[in-house]
N, C-alpha and C. Protein backbone atom coordinates (compact mmCIF):
# COMPACT_ATOMS: atom_id res chain seq x y z
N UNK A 1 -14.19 29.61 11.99
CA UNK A 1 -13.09 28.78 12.49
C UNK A 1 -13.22 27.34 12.03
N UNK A 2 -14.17 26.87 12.16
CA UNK A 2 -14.64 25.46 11.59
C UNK A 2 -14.19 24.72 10.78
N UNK A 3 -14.77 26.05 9.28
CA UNK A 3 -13.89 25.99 7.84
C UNK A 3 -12.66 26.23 7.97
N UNK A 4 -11.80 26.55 8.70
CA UNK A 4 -10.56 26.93 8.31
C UNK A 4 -10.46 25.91 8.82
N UNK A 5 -10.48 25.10 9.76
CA UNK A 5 -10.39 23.74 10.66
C UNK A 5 -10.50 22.08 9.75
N UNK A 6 -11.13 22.68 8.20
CA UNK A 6 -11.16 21.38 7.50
C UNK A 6 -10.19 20.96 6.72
N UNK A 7 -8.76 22.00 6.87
CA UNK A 7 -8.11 21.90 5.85
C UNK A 7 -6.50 21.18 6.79
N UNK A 8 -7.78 20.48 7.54
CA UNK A 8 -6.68 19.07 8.28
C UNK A 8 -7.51 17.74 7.55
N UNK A 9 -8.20 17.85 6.90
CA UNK A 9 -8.12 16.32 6.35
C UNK A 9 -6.91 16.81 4.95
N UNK A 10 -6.93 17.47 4.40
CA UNK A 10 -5.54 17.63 3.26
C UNK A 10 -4.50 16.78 4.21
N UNK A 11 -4.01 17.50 5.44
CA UNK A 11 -2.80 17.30 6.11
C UNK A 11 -2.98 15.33 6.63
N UNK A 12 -4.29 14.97 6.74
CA UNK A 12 -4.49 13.63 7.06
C UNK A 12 -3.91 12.95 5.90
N UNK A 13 -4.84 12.96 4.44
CA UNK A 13 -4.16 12.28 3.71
C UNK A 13 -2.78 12.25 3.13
N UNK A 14 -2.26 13.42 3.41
CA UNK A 14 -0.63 13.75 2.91
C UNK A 14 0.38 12.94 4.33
N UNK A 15 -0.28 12.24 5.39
CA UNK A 15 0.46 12.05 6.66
C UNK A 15 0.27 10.25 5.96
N UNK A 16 -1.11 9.99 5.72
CA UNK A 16 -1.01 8.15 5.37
C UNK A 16 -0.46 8.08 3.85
N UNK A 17 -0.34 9.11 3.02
CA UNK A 17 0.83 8.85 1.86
C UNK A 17 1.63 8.63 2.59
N UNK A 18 2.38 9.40 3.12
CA UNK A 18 3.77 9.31 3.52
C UNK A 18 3.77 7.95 4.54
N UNK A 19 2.96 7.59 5.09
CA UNK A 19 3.06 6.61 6.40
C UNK A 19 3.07 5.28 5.09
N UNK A 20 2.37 4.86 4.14
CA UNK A 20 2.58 3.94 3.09
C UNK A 20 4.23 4.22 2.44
N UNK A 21 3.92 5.05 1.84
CA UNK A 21 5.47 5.28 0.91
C UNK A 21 6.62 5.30 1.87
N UNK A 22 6.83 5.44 2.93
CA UNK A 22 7.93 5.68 4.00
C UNK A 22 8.25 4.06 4.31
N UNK A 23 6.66 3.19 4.81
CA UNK A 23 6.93 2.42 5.37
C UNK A 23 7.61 0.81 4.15
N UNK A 24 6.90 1.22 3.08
CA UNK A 24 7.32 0.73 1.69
C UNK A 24 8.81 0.53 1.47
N UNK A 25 9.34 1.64 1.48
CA UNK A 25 10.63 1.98 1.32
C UNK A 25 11.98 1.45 2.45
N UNK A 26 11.07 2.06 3.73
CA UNK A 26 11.75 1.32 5.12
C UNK A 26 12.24 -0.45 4.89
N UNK A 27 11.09 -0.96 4.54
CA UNK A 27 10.77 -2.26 4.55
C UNK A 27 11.48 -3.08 3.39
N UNK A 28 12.67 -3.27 3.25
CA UNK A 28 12.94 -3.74 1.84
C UNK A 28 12.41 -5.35 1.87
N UNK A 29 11.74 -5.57 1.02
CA UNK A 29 11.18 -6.73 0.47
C UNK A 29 9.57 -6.85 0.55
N UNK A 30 9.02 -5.49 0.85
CA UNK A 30 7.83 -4.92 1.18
C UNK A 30 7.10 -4.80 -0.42
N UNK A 31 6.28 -5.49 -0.57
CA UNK A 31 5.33 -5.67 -2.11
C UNK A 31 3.76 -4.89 -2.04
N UNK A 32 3.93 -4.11 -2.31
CA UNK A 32 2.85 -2.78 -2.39
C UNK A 32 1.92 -3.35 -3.04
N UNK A 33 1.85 -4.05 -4.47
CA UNK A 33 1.21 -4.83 -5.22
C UNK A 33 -0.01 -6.06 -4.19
N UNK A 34 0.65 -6.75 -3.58
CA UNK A 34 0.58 -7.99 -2.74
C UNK A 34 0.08 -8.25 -1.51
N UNK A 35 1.10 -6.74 -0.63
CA UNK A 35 0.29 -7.08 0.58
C UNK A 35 -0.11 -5.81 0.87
N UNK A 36 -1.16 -5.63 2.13
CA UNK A 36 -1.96 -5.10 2.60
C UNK A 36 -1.36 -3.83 2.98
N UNK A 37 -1.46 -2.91 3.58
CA UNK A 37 -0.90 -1.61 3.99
C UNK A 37 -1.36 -2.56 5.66
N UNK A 38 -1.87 -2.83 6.39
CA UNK A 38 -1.79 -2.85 7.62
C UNK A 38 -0.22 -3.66 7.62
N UNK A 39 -0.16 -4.34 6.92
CA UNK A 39 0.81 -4.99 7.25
C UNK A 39 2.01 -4.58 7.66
N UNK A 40 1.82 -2.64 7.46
CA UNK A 40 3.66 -2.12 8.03
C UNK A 40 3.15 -1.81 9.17
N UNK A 41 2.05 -1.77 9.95
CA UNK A 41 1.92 -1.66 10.85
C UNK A 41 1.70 -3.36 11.95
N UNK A 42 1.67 -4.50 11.50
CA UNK A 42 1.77 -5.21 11.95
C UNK A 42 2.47 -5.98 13.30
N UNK A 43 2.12 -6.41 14.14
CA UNK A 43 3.23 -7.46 15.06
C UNK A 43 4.42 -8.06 14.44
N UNK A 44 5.48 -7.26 14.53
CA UNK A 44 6.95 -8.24 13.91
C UNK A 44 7.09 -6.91 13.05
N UNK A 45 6.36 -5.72 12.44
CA UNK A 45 6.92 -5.05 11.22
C UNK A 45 8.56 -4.30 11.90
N UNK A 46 9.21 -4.33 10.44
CA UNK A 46 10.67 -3.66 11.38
C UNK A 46 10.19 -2.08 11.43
N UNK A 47 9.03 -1.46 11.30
CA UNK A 47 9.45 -0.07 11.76
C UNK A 47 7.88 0.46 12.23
N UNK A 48 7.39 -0.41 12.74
CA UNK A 48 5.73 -0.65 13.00
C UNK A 48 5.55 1.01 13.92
N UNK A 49 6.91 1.22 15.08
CA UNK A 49 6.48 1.97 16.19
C UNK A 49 6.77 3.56 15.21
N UNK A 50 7.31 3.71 14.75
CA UNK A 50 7.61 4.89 13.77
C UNK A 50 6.27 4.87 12.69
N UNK A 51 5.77 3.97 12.35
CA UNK A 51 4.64 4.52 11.52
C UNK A 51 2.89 4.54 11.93
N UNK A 52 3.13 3.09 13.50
CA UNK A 52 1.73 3.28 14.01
C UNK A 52 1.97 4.90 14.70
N UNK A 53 2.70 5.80 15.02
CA UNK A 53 3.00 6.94 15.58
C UNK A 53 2.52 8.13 14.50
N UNK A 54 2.71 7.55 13.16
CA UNK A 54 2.44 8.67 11.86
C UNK A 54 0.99 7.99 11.52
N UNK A 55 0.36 7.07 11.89
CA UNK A 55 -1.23 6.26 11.60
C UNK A 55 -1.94 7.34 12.59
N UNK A 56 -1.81 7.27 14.01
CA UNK A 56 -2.35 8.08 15.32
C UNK A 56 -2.44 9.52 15.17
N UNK A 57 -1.28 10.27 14.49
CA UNK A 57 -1.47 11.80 14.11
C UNK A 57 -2.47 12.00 12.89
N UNK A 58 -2.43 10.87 12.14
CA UNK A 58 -3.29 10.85 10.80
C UNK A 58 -4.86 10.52 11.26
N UNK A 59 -5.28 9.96 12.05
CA UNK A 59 -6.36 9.96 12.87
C UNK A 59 -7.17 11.13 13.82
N UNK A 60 -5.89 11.71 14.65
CA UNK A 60 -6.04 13.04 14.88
C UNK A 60 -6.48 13.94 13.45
N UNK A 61 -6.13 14.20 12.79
CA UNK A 61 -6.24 15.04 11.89
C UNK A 61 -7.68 14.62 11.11
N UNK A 62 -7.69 13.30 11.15
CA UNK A 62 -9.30 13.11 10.43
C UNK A 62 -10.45 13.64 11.19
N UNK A 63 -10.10 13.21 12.72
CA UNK A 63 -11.08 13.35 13.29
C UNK A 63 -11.55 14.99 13.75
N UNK A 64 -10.51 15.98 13.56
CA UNK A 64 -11.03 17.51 13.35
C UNK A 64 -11.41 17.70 12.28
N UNK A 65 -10.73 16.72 10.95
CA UNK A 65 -11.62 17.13 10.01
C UNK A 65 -12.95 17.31 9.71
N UNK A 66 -13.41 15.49 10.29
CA UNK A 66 -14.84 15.33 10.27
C UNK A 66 -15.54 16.15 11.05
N UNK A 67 -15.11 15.90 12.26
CA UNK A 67 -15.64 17.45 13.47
C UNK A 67 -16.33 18.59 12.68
N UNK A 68 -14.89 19.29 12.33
CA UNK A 68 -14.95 21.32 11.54
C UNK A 68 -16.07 20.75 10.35
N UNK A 69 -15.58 19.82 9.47
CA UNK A 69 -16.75 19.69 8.42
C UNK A 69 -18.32 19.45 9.03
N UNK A 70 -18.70 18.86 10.10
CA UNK A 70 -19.93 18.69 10.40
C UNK A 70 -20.30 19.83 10.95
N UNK A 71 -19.45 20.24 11.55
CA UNK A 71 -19.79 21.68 11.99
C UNK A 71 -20.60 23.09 11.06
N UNK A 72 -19.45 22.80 9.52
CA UNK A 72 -19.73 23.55 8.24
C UNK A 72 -21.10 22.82 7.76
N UNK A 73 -21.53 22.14 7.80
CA UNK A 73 -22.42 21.08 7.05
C UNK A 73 -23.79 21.66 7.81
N UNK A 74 -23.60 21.93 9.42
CA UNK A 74 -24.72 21.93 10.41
C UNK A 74 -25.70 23.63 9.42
N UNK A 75 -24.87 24.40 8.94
CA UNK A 75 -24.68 25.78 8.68
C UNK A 75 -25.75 25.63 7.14
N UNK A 76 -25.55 24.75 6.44
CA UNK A 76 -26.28 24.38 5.47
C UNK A 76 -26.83 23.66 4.80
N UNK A 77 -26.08 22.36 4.71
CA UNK A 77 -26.34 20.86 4.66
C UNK A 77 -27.72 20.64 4.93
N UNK A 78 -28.12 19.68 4.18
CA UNK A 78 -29.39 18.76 4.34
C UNK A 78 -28.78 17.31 5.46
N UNK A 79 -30.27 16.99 5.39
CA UNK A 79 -30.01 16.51 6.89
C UNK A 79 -28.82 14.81 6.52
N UNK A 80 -29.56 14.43 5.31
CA UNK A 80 -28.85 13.13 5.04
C UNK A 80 -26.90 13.68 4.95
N UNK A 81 -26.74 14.70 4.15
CA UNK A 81 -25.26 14.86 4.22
C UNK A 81 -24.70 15.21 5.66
N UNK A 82 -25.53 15.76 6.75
CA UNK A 82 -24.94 15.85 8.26
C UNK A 82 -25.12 14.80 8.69
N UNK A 83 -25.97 13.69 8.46
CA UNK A 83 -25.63 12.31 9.39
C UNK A 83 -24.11 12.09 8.43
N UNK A 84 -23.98 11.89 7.53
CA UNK A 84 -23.22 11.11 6.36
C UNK A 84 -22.02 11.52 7.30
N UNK A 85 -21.57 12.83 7.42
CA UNK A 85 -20.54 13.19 8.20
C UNK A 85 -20.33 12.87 9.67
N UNK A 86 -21.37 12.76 10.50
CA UNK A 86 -21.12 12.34 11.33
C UNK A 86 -20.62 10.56 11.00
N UNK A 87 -21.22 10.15 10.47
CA UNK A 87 -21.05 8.38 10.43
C UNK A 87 -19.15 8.72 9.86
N UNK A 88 -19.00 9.25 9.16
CA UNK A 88 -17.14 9.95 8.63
C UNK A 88 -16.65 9.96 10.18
N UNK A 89 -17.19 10.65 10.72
CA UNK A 89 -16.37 11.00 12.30
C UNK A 89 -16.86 9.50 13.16
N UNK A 90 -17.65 9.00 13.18
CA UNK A 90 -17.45 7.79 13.55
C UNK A 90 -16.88 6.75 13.25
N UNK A 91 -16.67 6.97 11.98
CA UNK A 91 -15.75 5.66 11.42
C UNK A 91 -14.15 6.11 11.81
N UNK A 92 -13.88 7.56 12.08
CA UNK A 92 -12.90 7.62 12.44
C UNK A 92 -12.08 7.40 14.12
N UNK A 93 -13.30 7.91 14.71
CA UNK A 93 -13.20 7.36 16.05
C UNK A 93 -13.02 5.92 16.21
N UNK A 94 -13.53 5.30 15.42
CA UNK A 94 -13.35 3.58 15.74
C UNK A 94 -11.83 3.27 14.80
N UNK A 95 -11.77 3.54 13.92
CA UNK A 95 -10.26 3.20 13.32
C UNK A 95 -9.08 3.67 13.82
N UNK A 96 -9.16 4.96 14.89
CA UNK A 96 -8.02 4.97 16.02
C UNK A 96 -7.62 4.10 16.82
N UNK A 97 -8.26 3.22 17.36
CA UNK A 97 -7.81 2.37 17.46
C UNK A 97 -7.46 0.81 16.84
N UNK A 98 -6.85 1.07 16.01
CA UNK A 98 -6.03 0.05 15.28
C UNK A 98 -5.04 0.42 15.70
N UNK A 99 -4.14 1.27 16.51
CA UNK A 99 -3.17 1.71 17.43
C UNK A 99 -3.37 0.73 18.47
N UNK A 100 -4.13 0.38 18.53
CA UNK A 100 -4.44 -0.96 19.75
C UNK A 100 -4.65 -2.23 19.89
N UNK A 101 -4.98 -2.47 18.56
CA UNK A 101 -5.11 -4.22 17.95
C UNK A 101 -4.46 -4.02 17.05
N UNK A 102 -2.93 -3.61 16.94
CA UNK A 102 -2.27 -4.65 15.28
C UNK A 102 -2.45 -5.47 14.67
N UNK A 103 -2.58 -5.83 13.79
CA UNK A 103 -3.00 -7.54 12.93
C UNK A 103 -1.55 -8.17 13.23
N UNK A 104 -1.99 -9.15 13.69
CA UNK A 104 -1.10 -10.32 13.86
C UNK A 104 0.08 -10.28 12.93
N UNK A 105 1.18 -11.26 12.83
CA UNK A 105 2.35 -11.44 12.24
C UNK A 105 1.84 -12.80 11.07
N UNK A 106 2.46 -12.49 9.88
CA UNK A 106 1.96 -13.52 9.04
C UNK A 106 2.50 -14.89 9.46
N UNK A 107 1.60 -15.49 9.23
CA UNK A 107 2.16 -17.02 10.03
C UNK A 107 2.09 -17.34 11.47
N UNK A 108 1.97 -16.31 12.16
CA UNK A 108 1.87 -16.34 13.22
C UNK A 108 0.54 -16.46 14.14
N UNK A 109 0.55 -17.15 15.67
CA UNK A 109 -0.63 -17.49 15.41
C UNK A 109 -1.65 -16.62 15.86
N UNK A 110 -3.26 -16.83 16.08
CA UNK A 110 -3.90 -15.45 16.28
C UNK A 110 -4.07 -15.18 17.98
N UNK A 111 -4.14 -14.03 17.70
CA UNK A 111 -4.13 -13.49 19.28
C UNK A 111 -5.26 -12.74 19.33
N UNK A 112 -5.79 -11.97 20.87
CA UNK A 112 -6.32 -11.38 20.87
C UNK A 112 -6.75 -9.85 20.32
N UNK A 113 -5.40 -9.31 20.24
CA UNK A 113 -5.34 -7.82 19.14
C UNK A 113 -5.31 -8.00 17.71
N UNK A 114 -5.10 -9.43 17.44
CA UNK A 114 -5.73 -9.47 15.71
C UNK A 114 -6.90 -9.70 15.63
N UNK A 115 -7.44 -10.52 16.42
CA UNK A 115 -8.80 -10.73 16.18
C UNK A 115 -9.64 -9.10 16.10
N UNK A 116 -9.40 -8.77 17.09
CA UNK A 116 -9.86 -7.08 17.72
C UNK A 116 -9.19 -6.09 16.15
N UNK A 117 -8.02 -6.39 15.41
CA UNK A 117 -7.77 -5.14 14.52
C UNK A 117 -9.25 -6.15 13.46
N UNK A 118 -9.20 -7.01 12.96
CA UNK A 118 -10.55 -7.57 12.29
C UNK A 118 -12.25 -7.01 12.35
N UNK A 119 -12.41 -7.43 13.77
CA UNK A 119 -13.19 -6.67 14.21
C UNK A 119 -13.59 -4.97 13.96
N UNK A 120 -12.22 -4.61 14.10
CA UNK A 120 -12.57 -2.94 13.52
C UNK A 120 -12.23 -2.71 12.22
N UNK A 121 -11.97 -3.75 11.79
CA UNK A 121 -11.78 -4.03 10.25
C UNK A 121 -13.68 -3.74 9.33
N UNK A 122 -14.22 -4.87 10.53
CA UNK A 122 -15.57 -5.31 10.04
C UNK A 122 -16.32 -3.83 10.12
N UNK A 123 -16.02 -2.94 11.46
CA UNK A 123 -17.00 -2.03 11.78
C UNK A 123 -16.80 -0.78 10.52
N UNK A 124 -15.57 -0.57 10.03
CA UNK A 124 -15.50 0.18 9.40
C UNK A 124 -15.26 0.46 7.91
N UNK A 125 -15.45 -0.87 7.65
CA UNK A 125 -15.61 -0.64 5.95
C UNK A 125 -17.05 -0.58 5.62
N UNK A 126 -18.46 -0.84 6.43
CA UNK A 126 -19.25 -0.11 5.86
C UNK A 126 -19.87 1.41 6.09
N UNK A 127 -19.04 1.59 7.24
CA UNK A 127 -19.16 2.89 7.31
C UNK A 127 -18.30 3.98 6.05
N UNK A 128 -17.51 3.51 5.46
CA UNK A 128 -16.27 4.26 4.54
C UNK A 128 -17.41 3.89 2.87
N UNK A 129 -18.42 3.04 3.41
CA UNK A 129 -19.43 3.17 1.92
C UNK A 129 -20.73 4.06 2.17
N UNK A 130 -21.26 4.32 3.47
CA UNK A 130 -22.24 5.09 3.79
C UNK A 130 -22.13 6.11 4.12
N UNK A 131 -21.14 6.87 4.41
CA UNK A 131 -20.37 8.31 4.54
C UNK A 131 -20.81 8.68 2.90
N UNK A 132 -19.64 8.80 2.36
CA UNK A 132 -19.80 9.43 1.40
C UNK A 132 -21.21 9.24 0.25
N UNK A 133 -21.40 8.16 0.45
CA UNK A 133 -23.08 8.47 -0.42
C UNK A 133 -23.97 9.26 0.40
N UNK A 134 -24.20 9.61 1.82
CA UNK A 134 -24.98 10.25 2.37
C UNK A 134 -24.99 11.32 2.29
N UNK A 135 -23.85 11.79 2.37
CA UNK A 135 -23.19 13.47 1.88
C UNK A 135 -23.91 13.82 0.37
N UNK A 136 -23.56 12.75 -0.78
CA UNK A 136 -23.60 12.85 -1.82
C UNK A 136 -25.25 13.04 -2.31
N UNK A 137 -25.95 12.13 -1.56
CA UNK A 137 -27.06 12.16 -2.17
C UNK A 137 -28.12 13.85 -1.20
N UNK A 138 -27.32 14.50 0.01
CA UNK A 138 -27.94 15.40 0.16
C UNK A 138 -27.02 16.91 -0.52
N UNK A 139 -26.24 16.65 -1.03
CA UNK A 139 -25.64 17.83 -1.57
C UNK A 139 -25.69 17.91 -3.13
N UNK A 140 -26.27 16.70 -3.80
CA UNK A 140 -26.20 17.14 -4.94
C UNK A 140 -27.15 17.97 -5.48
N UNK A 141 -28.16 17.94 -4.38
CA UNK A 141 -29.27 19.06 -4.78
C UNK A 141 -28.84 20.99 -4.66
N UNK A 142 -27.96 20.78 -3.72
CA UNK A 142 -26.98 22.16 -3.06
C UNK A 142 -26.66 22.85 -4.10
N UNK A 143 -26.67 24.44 -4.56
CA UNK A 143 -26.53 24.91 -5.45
C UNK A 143 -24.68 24.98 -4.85
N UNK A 144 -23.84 24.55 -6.08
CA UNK A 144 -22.36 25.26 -5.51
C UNK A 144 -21.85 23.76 -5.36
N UNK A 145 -22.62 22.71 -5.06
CA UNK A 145 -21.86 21.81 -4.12
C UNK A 145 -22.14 20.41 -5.36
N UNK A 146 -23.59 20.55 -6.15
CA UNK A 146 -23.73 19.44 -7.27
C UNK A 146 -23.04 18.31 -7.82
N UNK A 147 -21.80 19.12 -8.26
CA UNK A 147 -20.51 18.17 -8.80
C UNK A 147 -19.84 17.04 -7.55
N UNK A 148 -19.95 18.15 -6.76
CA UNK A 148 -19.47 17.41 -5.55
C UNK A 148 -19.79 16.26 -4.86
N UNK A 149 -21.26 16.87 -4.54
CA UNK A 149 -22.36 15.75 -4.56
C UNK A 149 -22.54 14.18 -5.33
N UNK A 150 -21.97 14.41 -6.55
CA UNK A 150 -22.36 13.28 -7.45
C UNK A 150 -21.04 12.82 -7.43
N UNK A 151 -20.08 13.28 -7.28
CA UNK A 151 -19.02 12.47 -6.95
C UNK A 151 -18.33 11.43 -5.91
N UNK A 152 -19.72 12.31 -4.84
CA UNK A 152 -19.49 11.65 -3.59
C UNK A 152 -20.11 10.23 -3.44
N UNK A 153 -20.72 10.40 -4.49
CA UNK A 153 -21.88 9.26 -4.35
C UNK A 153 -21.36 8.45 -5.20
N UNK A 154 -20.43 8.80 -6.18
CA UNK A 154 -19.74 7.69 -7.81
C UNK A 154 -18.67 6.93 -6.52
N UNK A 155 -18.08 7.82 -5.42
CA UNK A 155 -16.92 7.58 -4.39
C UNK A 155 -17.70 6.30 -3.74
N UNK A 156 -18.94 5.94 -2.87
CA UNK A 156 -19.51 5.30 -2.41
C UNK A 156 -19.71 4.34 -3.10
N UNK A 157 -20.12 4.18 -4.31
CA UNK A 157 -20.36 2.83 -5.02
C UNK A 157 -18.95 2.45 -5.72
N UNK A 158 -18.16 3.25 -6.01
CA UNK A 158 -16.78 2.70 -6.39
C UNK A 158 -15.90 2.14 -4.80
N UNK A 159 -16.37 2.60 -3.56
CA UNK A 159 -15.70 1.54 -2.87
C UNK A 159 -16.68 0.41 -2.04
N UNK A 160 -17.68 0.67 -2.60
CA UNK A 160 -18.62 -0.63 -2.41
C UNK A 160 -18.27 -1.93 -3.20
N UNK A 161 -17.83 -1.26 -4.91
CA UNK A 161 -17.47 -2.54 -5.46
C UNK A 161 -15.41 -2.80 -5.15
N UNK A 162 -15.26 -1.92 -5.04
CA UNK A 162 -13.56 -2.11 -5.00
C UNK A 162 -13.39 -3.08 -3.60
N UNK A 163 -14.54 -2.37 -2.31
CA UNK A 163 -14.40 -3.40 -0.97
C UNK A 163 -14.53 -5.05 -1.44
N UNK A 164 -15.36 -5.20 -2.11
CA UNK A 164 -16.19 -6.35 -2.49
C UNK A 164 -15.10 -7.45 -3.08
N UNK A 165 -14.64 -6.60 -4.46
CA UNK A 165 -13.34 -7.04 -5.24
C UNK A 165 -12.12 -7.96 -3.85
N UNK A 166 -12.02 -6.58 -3.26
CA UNK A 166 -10.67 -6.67 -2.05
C UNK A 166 -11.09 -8.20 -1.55
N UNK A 167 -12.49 -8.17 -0.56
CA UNK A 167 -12.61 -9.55 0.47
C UNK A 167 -12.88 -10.55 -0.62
N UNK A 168 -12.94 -10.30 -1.95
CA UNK A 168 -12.70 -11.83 -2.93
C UNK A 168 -11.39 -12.15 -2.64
N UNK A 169 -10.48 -10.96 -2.85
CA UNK A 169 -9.23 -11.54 -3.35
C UNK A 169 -8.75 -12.23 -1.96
N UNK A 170 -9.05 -11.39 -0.39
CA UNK A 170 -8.21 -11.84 0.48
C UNK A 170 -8.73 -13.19 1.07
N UNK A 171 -10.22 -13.48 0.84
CA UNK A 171 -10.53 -15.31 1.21
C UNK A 171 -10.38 -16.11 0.33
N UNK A 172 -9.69 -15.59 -1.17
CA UNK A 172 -9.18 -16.86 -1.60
C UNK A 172 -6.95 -16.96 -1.89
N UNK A 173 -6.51 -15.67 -1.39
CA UNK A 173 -5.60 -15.43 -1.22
C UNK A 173 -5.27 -15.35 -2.91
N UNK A 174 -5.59 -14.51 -3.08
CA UNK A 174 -5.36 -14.30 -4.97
C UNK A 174 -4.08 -12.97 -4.78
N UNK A 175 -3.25 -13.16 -5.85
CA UNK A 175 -2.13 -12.47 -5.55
C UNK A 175 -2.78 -10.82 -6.45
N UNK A 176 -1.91 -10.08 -6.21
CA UNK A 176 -2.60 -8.75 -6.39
C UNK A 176 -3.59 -8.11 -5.36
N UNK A 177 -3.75 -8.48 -3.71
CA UNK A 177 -4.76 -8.12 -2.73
C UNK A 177 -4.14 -6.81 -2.05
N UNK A 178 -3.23 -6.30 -2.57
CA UNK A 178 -2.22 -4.89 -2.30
C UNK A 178 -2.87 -3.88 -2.97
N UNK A 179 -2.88 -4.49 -4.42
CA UNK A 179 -3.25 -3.46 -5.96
C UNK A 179 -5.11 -3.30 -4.99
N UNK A 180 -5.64 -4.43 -5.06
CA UNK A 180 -7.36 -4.06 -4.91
C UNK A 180 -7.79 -3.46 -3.59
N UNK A 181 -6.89 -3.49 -2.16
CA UNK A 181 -6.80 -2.73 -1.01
C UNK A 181 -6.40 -1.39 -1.30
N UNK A 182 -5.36 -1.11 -2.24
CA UNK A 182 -5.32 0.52 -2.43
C UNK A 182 -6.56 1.13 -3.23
N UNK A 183 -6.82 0.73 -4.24
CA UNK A 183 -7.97 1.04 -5.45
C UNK A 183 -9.25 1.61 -4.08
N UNK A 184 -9.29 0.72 -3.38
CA UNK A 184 -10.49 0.93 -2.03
C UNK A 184 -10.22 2.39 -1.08
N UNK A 185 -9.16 1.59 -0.33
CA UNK A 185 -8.67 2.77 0.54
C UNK A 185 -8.12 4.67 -0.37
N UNK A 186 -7.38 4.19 -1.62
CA UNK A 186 -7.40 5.77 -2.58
C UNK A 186 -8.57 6.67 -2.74
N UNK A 187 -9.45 5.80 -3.01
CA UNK A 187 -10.98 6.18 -3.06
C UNK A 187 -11.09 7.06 -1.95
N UNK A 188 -11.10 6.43 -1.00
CA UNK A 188 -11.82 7.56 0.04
C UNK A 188 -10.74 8.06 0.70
N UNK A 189 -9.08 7.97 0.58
CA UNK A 189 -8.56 9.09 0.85
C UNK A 189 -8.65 10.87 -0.22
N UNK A 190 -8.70 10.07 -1.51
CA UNK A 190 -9.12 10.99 -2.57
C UNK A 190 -9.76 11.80 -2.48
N UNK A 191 -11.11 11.26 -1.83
CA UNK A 191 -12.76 11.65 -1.56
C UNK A 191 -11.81 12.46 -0.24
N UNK A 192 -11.76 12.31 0.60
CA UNK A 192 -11.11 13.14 1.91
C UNK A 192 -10.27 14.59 1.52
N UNK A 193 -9.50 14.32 0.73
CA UNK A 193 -8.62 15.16 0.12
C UNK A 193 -9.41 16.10 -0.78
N UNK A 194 -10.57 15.64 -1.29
CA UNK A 194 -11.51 16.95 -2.47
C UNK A 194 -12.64 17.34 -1.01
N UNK A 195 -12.64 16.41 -0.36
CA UNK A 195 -14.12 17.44 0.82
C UNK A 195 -13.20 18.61 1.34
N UNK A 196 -12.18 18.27 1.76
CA UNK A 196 -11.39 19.16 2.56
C UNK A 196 -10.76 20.03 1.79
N UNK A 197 -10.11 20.52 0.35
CA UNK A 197 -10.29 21.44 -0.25
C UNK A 197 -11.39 22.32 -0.77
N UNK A 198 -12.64 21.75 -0.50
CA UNK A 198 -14.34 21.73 -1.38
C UNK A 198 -13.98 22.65 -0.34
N UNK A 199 -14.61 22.69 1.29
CA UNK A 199 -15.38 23.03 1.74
C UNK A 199 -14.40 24.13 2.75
N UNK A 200 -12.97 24.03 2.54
CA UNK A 200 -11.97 25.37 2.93
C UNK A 200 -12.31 26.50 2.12
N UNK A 201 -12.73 26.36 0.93
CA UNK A 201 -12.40 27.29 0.17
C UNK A 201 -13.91 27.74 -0.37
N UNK A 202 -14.73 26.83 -0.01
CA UNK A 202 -16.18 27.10 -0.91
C UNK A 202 -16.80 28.75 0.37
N UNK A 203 -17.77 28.96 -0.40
CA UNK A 203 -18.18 30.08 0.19
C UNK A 203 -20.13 29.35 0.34
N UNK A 204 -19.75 28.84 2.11
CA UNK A 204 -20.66 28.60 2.74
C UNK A 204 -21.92 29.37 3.03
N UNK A 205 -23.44 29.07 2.41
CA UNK A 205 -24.60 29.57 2.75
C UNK A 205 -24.98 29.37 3.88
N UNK A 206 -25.51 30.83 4.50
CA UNK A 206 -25.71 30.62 5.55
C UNK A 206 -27.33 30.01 6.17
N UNK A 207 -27.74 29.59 5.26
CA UNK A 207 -29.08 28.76 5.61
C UNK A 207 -29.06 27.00 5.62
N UNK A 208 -29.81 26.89 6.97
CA UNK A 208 -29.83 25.28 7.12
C UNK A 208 -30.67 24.54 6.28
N UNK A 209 -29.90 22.93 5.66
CA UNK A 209 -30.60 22.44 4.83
C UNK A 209 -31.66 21.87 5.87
N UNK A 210 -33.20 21.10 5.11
CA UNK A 210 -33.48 19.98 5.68
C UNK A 210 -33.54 19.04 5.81
């Protein structure tokens, strides 16, 4: 049941495409390039309650993902790729609520739920770099799982430097901080989207790693 249970992170990342491209489109004068993706979910966005509503189901869906996958992982996995997943399900538990601190309105001044979406800003971008290398560096030894493994881990240092890139561009307000926030966030929806086909379809050993 587990495995069949992982093939809700597919349905996660196909819910925050659509919650970007919907809210893009909604938004005329909305610069994909420029600004941030929180920003359709923002204080003041014109269609914030229609897409923080499609953010919250997309959260749901991560968080059975990570669940059923740790579950599959417990079954064979070495021990570093079952923390790696759990720290996945924790980073997702804490990014549900951004349903609860919106980032502030541009220009506007700061409040207590921007400070608080920041805050879970801070907690969870290094968790979205230690997930997937943890996985990576215990599965690439995994017969079946290798490729996977090493990808997971190319996924971890490509959004270690793409994060890095991003908080240049946004403390000196360099235009293009849209283009280097997706490059980050694609990454590990990407990475979400290949675990959750990997591990629906792979044919799980039934011996525990260590």
């Amino acid at each position: 049941m587990a495995q069949k249970l992982t093939i809700f992170g597919t349905v996660a990342v196909l819910l925050y495409v659509l919650h970007v491209m919907l809210g893009g489109w909604l938004w005329e004068g909305y610069r994909h390039l420029h600004q941030p993706i929180s920003d359709l979910t923002a204080q003041g966005a014109p269609d914030r309650s229609l897409l923080t509503a499609i953010t919250v189901v997309y959260g749901i869906c991560s968080i059975i993902f990570a669940a059923s996958a740790y579950a599959v992982f417990k079954r064979f996995a070495p021990k570093n790729s079952r923390i790696g997943m759990m720290v996945f399900l924790a980073m997702h538990l804490v990014s549900i609520t951004y349903g609860l601190f919106p980032q502030d309105e541009a220009g506007a001044p700061v409040t207590f739920t921007g400070i608080m979406h920041l805050v879970v800003t801070a907690l969870i971008v290094p968790l979205t770099i230690v997930a997937p290398l943890l996985i990576g560096l215990g599965l690439r030894k995994v017969h079946g799982f290798r490729n996977y493994g090493n990808y997971s881990i190319i996924t971890g240092i490509f959004i270690l430097i793409a994060g890095g890139t991003t908080a240049i561009f946004f403390a000196n307000g360099w235009p293009y901080f849209g283009l280097t926030e997706r490059l980050n966030i694609g990454a590990l929806q990407l990475w979400m989207l290949v675990s959750s086909i990997k591990l629906f379809n792979a044919t799980i050993p039934i011996n525990k790693g260590d």
